[in-house]
Protein backbone atom coordinates (compact mmCIF):
# COMPACT_ATOMS: atom_id res chain seq x y z
CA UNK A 1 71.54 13.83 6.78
CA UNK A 2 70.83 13.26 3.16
CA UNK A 3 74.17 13.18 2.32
CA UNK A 4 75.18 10.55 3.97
CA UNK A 5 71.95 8.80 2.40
CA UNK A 6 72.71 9.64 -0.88
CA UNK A 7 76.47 8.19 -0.25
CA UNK A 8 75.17 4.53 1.29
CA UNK A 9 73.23 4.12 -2.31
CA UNK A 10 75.42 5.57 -4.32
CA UNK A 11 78.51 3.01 -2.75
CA UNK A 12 75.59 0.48 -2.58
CA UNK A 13 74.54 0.89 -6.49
CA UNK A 14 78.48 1.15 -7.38
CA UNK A 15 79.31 -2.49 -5.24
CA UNK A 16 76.14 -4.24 -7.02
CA UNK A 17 77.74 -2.97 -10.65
CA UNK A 18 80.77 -4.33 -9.70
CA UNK A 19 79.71 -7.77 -8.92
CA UNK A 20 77.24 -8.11 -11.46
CA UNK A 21 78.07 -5.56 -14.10
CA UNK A 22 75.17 -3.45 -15.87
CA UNK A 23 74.34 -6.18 -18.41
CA UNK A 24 73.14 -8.39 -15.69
CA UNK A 25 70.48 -6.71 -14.01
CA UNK A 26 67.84 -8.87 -13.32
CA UNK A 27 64.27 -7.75 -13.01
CA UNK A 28 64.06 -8.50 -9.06
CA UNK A 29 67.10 -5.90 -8.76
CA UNK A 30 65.77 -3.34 -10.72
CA UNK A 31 62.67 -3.26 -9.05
CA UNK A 32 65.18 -2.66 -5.64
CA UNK A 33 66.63 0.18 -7.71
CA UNK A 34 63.39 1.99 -8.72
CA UNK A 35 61.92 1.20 -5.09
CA UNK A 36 64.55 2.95 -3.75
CA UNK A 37 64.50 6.30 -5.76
CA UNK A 38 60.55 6.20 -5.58
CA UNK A 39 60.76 5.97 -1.80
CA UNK A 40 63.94 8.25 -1.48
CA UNK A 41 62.07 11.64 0.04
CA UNK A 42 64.06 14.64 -1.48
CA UNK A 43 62.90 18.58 -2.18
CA UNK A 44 63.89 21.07 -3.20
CA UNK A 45 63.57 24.87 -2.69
CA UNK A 46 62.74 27.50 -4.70
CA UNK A 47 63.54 31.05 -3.06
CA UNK A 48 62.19 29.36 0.66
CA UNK A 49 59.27 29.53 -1.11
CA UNK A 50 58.16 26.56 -3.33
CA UNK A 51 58.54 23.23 -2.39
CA UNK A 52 59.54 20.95 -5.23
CA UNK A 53 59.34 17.24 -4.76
CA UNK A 54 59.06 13.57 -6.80
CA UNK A 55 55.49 14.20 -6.68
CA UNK A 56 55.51 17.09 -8.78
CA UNK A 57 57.76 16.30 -10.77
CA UNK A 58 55.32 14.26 -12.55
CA UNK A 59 52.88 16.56 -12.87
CA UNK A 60 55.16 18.97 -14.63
CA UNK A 61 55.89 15.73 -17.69
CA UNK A 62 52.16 15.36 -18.06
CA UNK A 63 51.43 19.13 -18.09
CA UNK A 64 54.48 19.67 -21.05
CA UNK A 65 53.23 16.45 -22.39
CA UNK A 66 49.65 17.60 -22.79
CA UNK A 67 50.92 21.21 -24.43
CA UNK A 68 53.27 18.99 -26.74
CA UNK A 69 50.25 16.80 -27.83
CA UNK A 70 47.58 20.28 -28.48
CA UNK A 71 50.14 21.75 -30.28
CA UNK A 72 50.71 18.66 -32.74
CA UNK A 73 47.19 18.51 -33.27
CA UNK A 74 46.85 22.20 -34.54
CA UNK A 75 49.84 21.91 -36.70
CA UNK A 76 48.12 18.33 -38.15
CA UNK A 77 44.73 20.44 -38.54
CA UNK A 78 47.16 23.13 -40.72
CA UNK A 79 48.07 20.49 -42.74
């Protein structure tokens, strides 16, 4: 089932390049293209166990994000 979902965008995404090219991409497409991953529902599985989806994924950015950011500051308070 997703495969066949991932194949329509992936031909769809490949026929809009070829019309248009990548240095045409007007705002109005762009926002089709992010729509369409935001809305695309995909998971994955860790050992049956953990269920990994786009909504964690950013949860995981700010978490390394934050640790990136506390660990600047104590090397700046070193200094």
């Amino acid at each position: 089932m997703y495969s066949n979902q991932i194949i329509q965008h992936q031909d769809r995404l490949l026929s809009f390049y070829g019309k248009h090219g990548s240095n045409n991409l007007a705002p109005e497409h762009a926002d089709r293209v992010v729509n369409m991953i935001v809305a695309w529902k995909w998971h994955l599985r860790a050992a049956d166990s953990i269920e990994i989806d786009n909504g964690v994924i950013p949860l995981i950015i700010g978490t390394v994000l934050s640790y990136f950011l506390f660990i600047f500051q104590l090397q700046a308070a070193e200094n």
